[in-house]
C-alpha atoms as a PDB file:
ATOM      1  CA  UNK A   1      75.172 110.937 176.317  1.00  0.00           C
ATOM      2  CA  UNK A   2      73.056 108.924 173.390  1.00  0.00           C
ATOM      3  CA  UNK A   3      69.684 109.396 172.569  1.00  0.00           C
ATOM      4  CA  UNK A   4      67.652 106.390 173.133  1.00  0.00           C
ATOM      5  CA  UNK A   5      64.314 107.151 172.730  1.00  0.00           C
ATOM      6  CA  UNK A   6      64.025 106.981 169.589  1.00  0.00           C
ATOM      7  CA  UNK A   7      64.783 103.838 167.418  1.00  0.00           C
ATOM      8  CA  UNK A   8      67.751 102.887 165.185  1.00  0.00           C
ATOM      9  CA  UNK A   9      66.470  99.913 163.137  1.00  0.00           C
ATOM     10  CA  UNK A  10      64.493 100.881 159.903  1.00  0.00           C
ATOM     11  CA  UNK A  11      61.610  99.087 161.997  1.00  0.00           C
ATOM     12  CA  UNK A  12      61.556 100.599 164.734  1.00  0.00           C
ATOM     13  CA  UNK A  13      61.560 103.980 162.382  1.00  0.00           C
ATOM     14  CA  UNK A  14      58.436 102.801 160.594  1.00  0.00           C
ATOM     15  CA  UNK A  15      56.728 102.049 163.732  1.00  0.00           C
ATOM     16  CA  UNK A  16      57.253 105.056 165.498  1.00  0.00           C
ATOM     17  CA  UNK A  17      56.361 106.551 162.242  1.00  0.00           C
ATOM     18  CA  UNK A  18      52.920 104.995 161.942  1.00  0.00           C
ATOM     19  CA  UNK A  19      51.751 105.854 165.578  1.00  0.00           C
ATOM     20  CA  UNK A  20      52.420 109.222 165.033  1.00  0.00           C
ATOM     21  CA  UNK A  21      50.379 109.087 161.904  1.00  0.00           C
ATOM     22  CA  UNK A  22      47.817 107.236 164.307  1.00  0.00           C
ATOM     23  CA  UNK A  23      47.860 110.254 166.507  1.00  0.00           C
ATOM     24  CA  UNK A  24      47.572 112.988 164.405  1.00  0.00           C
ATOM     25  CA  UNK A  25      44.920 111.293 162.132  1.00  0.00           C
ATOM     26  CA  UNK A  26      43.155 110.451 165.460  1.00  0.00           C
ATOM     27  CA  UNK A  27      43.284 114.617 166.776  1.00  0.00           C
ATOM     28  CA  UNK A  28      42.313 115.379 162.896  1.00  0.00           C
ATOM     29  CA  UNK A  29      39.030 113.218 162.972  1.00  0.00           C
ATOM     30  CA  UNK A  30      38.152 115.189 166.509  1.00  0.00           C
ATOM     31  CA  UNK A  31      38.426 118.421 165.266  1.00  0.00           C
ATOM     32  CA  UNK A  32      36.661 118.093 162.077  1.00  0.00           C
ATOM     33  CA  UNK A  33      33.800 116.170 163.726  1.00  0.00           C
ATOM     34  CA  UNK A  34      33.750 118.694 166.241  1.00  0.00           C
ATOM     35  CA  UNK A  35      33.711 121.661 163.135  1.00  0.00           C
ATOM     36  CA  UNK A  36      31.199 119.762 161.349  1.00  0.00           C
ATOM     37  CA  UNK A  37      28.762 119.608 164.306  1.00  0.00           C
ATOM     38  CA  UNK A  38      28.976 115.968 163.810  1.00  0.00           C
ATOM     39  CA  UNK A  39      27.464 115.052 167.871  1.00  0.00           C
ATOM     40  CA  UNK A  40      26.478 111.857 167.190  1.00  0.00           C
ATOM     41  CA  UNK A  41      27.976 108.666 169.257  1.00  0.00           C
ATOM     42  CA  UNK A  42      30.764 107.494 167.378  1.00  0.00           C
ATOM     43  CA  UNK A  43      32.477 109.691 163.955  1.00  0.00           C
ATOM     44  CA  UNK A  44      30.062 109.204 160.421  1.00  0.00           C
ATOM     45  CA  UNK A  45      31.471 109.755 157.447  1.00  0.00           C
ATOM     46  CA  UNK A  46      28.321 109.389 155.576  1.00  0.00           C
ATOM     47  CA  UNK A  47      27.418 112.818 157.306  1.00  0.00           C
ATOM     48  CA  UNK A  48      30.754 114.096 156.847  1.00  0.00           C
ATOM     49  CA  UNK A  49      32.842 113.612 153.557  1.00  0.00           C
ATOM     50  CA  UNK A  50      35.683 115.473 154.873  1.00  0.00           C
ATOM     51  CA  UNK A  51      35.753 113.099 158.090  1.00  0.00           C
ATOM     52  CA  UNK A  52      35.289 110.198 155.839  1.00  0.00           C
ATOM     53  CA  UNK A  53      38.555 111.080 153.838  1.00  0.00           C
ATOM     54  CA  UNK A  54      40.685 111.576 156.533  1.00  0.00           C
ATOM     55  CA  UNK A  55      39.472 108.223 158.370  1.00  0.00           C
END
């Protein structure tokens, strides 16, 4: 029995690849607005460097 949930052309790879980028850069920017006390409506990274970077 194959595997087919993931992918076997190079671009299919890549996208896969870039939405799980999307997801963990996504759970990153949570967390460090939440750490940074950073309550305001939508994520600033003119009040946080560190959330800047990683946005």
């Amino acid at each position: 029995m194959k595997n087919r949930f993931l992918p076997q052309t190079s671009k299919g790879k890549w996208s896969v690849s870039l939405f799980a980028a999307f997801l963990v850069l996504g759970i990153a920017g949570n967390r460090i607005s939440n750490a940074t006390v950073n309550a305001i409506e939508y994520p600033n990274p003119i009040n946080s460097p560190l959330l800047g970077s990683v946005i």
